[in-house]
Protein backbone atom coordinates (compact mmCIF):
# COMPACT_ATOMS: atom_id res chain seq x y z
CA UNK A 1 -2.20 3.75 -2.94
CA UNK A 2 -1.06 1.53 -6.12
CA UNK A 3 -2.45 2.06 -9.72
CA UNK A 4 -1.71 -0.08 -12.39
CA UNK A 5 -0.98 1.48 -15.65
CA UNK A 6 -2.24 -0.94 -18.33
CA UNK A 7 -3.25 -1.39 -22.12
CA UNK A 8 -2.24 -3.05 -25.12
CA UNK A 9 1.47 -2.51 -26.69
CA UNK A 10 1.98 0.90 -28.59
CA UNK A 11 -0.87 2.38 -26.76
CA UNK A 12 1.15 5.07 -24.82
CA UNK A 13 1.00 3.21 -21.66
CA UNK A 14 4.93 3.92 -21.05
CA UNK A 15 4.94 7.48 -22.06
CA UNK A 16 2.29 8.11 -20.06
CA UNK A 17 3.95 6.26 -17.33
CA UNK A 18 7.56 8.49 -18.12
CA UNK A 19 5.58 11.41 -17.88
CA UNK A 20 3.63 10.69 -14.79
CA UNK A 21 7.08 9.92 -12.72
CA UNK A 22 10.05 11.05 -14.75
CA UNK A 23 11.16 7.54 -14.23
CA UNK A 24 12.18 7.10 -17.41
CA UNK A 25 11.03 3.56 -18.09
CA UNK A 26 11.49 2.14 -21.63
CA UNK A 27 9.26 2.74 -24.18
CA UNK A 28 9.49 1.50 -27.90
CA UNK A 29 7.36 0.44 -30.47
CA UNK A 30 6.88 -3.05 -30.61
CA UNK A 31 4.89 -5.30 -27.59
CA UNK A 32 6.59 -6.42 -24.44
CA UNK A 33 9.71 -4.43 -24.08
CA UNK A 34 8.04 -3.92 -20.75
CA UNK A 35 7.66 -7.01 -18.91
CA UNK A 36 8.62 -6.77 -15.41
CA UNK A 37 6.79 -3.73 -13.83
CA UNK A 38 8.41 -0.41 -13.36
CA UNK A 39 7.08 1.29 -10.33
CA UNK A 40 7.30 5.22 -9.97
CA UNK A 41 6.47 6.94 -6.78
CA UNK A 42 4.16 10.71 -7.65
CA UNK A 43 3.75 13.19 -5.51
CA UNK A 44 -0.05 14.11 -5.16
CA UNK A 45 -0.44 17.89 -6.11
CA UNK A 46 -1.65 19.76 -3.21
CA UNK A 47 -1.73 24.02 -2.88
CA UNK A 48 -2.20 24.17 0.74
CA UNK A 49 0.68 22.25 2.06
CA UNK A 50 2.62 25.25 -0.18
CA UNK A 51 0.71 28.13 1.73
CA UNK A 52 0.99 25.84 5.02
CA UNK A 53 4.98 25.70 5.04
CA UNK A 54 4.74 29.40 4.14
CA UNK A 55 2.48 30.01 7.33
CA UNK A 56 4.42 28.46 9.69
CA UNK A 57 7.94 28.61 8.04
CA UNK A 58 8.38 24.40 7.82
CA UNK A 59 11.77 22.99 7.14
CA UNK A 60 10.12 20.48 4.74
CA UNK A 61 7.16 20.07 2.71
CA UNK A 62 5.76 15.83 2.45
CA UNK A 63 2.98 15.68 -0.05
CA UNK A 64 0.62 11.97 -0.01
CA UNK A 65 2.07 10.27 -2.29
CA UNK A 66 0.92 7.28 -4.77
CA UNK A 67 2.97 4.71 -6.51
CA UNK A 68 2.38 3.78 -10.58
CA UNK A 69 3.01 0.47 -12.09
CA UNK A 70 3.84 0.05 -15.31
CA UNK A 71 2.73 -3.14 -16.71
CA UNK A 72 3.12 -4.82 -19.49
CA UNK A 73 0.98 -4.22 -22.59
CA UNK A 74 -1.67 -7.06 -22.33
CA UNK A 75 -2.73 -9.23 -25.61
CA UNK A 76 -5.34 -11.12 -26.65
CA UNK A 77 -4.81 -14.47 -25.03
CA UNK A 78 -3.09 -12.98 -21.60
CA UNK A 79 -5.09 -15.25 -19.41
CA UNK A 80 -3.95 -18.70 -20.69
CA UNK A 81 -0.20 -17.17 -20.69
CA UNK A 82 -0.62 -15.51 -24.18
CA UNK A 83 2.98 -12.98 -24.18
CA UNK A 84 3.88 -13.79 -20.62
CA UNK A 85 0.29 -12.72 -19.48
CA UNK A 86 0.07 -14.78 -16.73
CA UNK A 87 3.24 -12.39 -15.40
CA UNK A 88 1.65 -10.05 -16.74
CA UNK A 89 -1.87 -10.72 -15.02
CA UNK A 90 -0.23 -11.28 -11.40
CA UNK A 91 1.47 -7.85 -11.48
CA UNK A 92 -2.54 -6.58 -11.97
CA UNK A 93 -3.43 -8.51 -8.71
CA UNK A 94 -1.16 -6.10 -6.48
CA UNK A 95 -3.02 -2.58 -7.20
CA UNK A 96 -5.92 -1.16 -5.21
CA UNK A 97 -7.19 0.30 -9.28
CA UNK A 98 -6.11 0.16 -12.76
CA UNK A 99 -5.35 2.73 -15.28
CA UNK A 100 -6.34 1.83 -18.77
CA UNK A 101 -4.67 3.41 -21.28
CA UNK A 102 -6.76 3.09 -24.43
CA UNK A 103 -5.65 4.68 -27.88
CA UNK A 104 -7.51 7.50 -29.18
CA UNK A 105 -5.26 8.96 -31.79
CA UNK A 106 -4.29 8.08 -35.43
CA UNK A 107 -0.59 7.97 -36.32
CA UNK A 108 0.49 5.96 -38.96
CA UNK A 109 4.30 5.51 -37.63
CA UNK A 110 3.09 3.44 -34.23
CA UNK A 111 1.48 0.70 -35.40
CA UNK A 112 -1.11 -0.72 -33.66
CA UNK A 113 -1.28 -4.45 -32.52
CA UNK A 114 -4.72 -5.65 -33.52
CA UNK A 115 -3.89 -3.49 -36.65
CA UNK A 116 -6.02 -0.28 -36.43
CA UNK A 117 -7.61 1.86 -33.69
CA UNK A 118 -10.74 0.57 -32.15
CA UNK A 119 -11.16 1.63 -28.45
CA UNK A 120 -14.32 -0.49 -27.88
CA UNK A 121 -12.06 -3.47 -28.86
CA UNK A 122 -9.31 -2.67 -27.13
CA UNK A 123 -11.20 -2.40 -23.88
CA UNK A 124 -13.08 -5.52 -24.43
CA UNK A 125 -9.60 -7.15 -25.36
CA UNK A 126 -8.57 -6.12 -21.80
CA UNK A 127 -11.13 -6.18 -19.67
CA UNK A 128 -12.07 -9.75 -20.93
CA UNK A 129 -8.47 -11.61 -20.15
CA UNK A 130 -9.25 -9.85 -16.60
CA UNK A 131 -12.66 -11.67 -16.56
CA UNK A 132 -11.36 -14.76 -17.80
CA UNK A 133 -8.15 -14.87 -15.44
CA UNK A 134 -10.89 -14.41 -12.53
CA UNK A 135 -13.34 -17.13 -14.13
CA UNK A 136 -10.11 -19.62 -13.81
CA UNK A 137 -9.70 -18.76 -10.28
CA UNK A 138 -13.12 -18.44 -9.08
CA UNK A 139 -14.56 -22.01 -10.46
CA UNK A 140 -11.34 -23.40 -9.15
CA UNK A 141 -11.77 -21.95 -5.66
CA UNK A 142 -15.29 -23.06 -5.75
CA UNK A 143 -14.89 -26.60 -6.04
CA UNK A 144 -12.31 -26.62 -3.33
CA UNK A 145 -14.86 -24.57 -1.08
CA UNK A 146 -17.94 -27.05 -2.06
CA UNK A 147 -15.84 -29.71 -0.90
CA UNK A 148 -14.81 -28.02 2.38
CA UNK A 149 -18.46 -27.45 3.43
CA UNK A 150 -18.63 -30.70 3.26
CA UNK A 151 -17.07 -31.36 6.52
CA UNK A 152 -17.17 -27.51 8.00
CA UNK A 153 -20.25 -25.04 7.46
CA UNK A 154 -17.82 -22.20 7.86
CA UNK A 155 -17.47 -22.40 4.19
CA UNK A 156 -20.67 -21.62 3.33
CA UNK A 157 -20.29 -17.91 2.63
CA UNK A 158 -17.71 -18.41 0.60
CA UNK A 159 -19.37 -20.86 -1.74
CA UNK A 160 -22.59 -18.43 -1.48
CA UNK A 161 -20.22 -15.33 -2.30
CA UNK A 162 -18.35 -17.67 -5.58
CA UNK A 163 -22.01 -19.10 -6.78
CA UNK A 164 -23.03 -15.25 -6.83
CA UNK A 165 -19.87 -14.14 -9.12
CA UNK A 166 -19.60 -17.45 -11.21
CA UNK A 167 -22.60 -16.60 -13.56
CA UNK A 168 -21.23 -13.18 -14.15
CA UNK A 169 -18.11 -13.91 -15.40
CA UNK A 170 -19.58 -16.77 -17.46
CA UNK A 171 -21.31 -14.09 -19.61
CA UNK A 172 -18.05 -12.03 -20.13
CA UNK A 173 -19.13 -9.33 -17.26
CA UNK A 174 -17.04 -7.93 -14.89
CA UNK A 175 -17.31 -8.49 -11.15
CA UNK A 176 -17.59 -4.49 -10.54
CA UNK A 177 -21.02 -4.74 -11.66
CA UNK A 178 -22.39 -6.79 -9.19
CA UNK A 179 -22.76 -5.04 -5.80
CA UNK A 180 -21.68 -6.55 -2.27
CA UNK A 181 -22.40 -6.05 1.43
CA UNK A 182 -19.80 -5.33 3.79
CA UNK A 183 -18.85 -8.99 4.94
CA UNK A 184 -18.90 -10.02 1.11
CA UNK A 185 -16.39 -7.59 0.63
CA UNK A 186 -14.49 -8.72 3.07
CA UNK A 187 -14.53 -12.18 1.55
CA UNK A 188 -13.77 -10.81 -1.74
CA UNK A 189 -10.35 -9.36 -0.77
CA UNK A 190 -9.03 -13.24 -0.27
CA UNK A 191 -9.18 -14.34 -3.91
CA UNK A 192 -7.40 -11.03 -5.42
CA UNK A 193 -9.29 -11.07 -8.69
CA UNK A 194 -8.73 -8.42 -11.22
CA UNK A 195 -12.24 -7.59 -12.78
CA UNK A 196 -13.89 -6.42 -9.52
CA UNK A 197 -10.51 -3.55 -9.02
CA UNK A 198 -12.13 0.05 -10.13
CA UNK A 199 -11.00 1.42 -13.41
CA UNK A 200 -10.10 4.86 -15.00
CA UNK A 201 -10.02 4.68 -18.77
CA UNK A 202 -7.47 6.73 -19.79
CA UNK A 203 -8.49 8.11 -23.50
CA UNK A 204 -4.64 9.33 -25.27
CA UNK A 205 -5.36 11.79 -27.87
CA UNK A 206 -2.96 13.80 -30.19
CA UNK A 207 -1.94 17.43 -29.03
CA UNK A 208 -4.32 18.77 -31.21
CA UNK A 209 -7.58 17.02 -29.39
CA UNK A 210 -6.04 18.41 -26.26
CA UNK A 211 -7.11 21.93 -26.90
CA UNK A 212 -10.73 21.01 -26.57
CA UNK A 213 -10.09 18.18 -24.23
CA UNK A 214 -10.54 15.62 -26.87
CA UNK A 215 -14.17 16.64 -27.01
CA UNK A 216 -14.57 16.19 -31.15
CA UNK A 217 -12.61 13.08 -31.07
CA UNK A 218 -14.90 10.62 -32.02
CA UNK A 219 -12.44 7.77 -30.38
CA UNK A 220 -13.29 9.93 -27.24
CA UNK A 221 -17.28 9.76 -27.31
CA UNK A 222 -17.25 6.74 -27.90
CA UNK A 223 -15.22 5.37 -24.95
CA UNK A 224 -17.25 7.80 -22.93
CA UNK A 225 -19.86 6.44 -23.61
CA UNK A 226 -18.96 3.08 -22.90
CA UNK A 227 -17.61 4.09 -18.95
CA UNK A 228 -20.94 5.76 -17.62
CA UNK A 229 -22.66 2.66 -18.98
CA UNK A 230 -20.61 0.60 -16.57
CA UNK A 231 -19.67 3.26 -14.07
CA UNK A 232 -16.53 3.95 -14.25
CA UNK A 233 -14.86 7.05 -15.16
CA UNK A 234 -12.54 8.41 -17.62
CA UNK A 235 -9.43 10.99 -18.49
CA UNK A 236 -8.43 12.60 -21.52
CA UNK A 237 -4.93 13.09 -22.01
CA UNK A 238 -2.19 13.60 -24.01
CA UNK A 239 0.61 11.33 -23.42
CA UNK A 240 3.22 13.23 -25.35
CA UNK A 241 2.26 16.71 -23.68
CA UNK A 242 2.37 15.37 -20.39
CA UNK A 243 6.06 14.24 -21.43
CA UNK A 244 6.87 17.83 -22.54
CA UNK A 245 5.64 18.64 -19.65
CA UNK A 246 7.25 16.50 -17.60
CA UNK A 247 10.81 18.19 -18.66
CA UNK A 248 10.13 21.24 -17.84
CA UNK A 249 10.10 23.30 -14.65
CA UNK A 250 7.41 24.37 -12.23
CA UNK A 251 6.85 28.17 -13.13
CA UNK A 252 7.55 26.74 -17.45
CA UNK A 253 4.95 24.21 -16.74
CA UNK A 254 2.33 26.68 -15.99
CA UNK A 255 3.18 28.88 -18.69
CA UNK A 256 3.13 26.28 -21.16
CA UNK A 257 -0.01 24.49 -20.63
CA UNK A 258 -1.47 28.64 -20.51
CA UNK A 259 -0.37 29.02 -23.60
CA UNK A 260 -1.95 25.65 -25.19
CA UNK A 261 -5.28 26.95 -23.19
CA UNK A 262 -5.02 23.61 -20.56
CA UNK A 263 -6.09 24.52 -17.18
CA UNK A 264 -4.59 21.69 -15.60
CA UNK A 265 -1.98 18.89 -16.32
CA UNK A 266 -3.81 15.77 -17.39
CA UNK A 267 -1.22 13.85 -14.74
CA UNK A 268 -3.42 16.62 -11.80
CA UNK A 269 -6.18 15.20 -13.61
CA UNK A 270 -5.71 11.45 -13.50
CA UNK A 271 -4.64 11.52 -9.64
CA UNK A 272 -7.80 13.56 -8.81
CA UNK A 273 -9.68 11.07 -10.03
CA UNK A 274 -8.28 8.35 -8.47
CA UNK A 275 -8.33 9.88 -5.05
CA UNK A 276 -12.28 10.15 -6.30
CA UNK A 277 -12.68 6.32 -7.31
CA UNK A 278 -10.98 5.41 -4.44
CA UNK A 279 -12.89 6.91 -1.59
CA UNK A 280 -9.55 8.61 -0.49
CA UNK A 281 -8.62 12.18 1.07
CA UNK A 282 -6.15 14.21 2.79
CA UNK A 283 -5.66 15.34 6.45
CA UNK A 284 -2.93 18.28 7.20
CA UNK A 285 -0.30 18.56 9.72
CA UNK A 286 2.11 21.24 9.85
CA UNK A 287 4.54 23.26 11.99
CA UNK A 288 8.14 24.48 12.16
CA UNK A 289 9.68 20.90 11.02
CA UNK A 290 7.45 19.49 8.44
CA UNK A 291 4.26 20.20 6.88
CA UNK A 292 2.87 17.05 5.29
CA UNK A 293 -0.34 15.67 4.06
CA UNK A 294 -1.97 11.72 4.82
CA UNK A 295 -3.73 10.50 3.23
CA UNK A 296 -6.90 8.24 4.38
CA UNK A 297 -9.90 6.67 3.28
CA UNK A 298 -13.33 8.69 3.20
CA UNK A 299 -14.93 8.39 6.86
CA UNK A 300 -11.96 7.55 8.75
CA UNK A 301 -11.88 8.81 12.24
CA UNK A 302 -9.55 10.45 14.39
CA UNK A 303 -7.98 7.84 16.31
CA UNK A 304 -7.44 5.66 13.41
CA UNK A 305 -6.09 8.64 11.46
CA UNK A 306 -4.01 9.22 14.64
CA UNK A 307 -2.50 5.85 13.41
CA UNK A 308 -1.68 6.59 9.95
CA UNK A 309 1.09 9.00 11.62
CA UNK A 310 2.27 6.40 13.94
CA UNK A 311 0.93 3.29 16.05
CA UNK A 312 2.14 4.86 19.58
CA UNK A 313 -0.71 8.30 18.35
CA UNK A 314 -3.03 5.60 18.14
CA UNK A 315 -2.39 3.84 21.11
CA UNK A 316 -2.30 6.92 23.60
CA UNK A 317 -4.63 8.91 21.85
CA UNK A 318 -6.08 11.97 23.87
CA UNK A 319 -7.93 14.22 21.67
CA UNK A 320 -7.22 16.08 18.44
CA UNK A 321 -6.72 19.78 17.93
CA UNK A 322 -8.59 20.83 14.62
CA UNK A 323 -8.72 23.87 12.44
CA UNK A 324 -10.44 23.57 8.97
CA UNK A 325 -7.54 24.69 6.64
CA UNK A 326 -9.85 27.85 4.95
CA UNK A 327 -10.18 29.18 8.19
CA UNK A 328 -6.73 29.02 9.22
CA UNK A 329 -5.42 30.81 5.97
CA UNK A 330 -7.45 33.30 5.87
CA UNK A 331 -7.24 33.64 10.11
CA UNK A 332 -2.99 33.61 9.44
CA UNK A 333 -2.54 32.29 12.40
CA UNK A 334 -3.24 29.15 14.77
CA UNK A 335 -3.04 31.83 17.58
CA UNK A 336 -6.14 33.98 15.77
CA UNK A 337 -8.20 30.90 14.81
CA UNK A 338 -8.49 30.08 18.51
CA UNK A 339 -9.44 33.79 19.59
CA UNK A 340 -12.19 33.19 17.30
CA UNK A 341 -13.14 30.21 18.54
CA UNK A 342 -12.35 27.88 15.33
CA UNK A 343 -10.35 25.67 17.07
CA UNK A 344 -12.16 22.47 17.87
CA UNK A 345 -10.99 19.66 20.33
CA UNK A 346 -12.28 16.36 19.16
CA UNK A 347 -12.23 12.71 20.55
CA UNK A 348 -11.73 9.29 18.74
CA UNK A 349 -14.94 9.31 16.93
CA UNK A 350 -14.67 12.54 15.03
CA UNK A 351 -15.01 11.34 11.31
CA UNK A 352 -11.90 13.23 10.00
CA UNK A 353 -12.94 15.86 7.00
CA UNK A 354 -10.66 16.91 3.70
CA UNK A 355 -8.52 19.94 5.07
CA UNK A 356 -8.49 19.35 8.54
CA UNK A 357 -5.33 20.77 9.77
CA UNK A 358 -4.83 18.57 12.74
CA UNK A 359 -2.53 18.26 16.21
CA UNK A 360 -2.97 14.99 17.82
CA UNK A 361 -2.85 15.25 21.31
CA UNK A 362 -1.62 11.82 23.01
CA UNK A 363 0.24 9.71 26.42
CA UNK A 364 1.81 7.10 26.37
């Protein structure tokens, strides 16, 4: 899974970004000293591969695992190669979702490139050099397709699909409020445009709108407001606590966000949600080598999550063991779970559940 951290310079895009991966990419105050993407790999926080490797004593512990980019604040102007936004703008095209980093705190020391803080603007700053990137591409693609149909009627679903979006981004909408059928979709994943990816808005607020989770910022409300109008959904965090954070150790982290009154890290926060917008969840395996998580989309079934281990598990598939992983903590053993008759044997269809603690069985 690839997210694309974005937002306009000075925004806290790279802090957020340090914090996230301890990669320690650079962060200053003035636009573009980010131009090429830095690209962090985060380890998805998961409790039960820790009670797991406990359980059956594994010599190593693989959580799922999602990759950042870091791109370049965006500016007004990005789509017709404004501050290297066509760079910029291709970088986008590579993520499965985007991370929007909007500002929602005043400080007088990081100035602010349209001048002062508006997050309303500075979404529809962003969002709209998305659109118009994708208008570029889409009319462009559609005259080539009207002229292909010419000769070969295969291209008619294409032009039907492009006629369909055109309009949309003509008034300044995005793509991801249209909805498509299954074959459209498929369609859609040939032209890589950037306004149909899903987006979490990312609302940065000082450490003193963390203690209520930024709910009396009015930056906040606002900017909430705006997301359930076009359904998408949003994070409050602190950049600069997730950075403290970020130095410390396990057991200091817990103590210190305890003793600001944060139940969880807004980093946990921000890759929850992004499992959520992307339809995604974890499988378990574990034993006396490695316990590890996979991760998989929603609905995926056994055989093909066979494969996300390795092809030849696909290929000579057999069955799969399964214990759900509540039952097999609280059991303590695999042994126990199958006295009790929790252990279920299921074939390539089974439609693979969050917490399945699986053994594929397979020949080949």
């Amino acid at each position: 899974m690839k997210l694309g951290i974005v937002g306009l310079p000075n925004v806290g895009k790279s802090t957020l970004f340090n914090a996230i991966t301890k990669a320690g990419a650079e962060s200053a105050n003035y636009p573009f000293c980010t131009i090429d993407p830095n690209v962090g790999l985060v380890n998805v926080p998961d409790e039960r591969l820790h009670k797991l490797t406990e359980l059956y004593n594994s010599k190593k512990t693989i959580p799922a695992v999602i990759e950042f980019y870091d791109i370049a604040g965006l500016v007004k102007g990005a789509s017709k190669g404004e501050g290297l936004g066509n760079k910029f703008l291709s970088h986008i095209r590579e993520v499965d979702a985007i991370v929007e980093v909007i500002r929602c705190f005043e400080d007088e020391n990081i100035v602010h490139v349209d001048g002062e803080v508006n997050p309303l603007r500075d979404v529809e700053t962003i969002n709209l050099e998305l659109i118009l990137s994708d208008l570029e591409l889409v009319e462009k693609r559609l005259e080539k397709a009207r002229k292909s149909l010419k000769g070969n009627k295969s291209f008619k679903e294409e032009v039907d699909l492009l006629e369909k979006i055109l309009p949309v981004l003509e008034e300044g909408k995005s793509i991801r409020s249209l909805s498509f059928n299954d074959n459209e979709k498929a369609i859609l994943k040939n032209f890589s445009l950037l306004s149909v990816k899903p987006i979490i808005y990312v609302a940065n607020v000082n450490e003193d709108d963390m203690l209520d989770e930024g709910k009396s910022n009015e930056y906040v409300k606002v900017l909430n407001d705006f997301a359930k109008q076009e359904n998408s959904s949003i994070v409050v965090i602190s950049a600069q606590i997730e950075k403290e954070i970020s130095e410390l150790e396990d057991d200091e982290q817990i103590e210190f966000l305890n003793d600001l009154g944060i139940s969880e890290s807004g980093v946990s926060k921000l890759i929850k949600e992004s499992y959520n917008l992307l339809g995604l969840m974890s499988f378990l395996t574990a034993g006396p080598e490695e316990t590890r998580a996979w991760t998989i989309k929603i609905g995926t079934n056994a055989v093909n999550a066979a494969g996300k281990i390795h092809s030849d598990i696909q290929r000579g598939f057999i069955r799969a063991e399964i214990v759900n992983y509540d039952d097999l903590i609280s059991l303590g053993s695999m042994v126990a779970a199958r006295e009790k008759g929790l252990v279920r044997l299921e074939g390539k269809e089974y439609i693979m559940q969050d917490g399945d603690v699986v053994y594929f069985r397979f020949n080949v």
